[in-house]
Protein backbone atom coordinates (compact mmCIF):
# COMPACT_ATOMS: atom_id res chain seq x y z
CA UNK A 1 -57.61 -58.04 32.04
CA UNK A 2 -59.87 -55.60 34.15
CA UNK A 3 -61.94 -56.81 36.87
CA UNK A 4 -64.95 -56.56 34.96
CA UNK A 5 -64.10 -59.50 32.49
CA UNK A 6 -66.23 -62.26 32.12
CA UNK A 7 -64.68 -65.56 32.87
CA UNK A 8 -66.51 -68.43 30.80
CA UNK A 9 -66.14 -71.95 31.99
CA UNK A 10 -65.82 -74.63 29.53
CA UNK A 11 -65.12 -78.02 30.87
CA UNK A 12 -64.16 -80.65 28.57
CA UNK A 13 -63.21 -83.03 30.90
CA UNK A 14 -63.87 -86.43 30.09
CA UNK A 15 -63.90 -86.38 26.08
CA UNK A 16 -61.05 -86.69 23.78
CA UNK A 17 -59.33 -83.88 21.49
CA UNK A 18 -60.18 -81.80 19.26
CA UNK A 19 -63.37 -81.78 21.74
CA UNK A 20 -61.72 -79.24 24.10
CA UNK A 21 -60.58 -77.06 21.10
CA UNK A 22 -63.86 -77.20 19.12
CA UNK A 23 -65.93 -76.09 22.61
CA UNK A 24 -63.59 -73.36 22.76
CA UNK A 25 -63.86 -71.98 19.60
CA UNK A 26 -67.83 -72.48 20.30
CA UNK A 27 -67.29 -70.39 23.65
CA UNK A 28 -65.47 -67.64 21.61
CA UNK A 29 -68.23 -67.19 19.35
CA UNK A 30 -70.44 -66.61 21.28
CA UNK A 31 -69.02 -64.60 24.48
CA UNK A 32 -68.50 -61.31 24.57
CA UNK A 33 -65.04 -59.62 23.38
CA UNK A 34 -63.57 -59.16 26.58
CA UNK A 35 -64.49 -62.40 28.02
CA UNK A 36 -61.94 -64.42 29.41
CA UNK A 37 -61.83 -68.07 28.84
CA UNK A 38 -61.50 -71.21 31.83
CA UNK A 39 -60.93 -74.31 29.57
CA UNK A 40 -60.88 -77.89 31.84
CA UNK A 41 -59.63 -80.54 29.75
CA UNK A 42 -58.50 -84.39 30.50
CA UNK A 43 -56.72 -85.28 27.98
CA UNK A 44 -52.67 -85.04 27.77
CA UNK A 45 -53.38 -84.22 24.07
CA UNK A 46 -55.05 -81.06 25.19
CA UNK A 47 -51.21 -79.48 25.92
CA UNK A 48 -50.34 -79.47 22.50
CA UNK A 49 -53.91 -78.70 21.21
CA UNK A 50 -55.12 -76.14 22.80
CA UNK A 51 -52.03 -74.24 22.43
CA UNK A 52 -51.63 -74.24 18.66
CA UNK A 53 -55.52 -73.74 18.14
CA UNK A 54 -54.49 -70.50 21.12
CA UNK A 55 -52.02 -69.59 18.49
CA UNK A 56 -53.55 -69.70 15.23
CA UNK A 57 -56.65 -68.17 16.76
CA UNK A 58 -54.66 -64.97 17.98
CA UNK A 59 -55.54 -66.16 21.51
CA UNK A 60 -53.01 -65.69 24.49
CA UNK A 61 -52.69 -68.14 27.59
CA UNK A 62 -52.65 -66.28 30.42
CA UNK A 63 -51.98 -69.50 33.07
CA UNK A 64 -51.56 -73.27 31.98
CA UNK A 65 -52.09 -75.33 35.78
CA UNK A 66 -52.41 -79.81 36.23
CA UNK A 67 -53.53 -81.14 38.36
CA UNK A 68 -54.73 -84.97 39.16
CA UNK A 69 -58.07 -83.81 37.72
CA UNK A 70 -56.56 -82.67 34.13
CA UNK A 71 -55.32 -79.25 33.02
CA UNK A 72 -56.79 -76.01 33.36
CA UNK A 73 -56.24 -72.92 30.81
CA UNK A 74 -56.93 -69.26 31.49
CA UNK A 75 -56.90 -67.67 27.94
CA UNK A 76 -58.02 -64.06 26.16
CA UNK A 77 -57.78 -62.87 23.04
CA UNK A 78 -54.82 -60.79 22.44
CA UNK A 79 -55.71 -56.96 22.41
């Protein structure tokens, strides 16, 4: 990742899978190809989720974090 990546935000905090998913498939169409994606999401469903959509999309998680307010994922496409 070089310093001039974009980091997107997408916070899905608050709503219920596939939500988080389908926003960041939304993000990925849209943002440009080295963007770097910041996904927020609530719900403890969101740790299997957004790693098998990561998967099957050819997306790679750079940094899973929880916290009290929800999880947080850092993810890129794979080069």
């Amino acid at each position: 990742m070089t310093s001039e990546a974009l980091e997107v935000v997408i916070d899905a905090r608050g709503h219920h899978c596939p939500v988080p998913t389908l926003r960041l498939r939304r993000a990925l169409e849209q943002a440009a190809p080295d963007s770097v994606f910041r996904l927020y999401a609530d719900d403890p469903m969101a740790r299997i989720d957004v790693p098998h959509f990561a998967s099957q999309a050819g997306l790679e998680i750079l940094e899973t974090t929880e916290s009290e307010a929800g999880l947080s994922f850092l993810i890129r496409r794979k080069p």
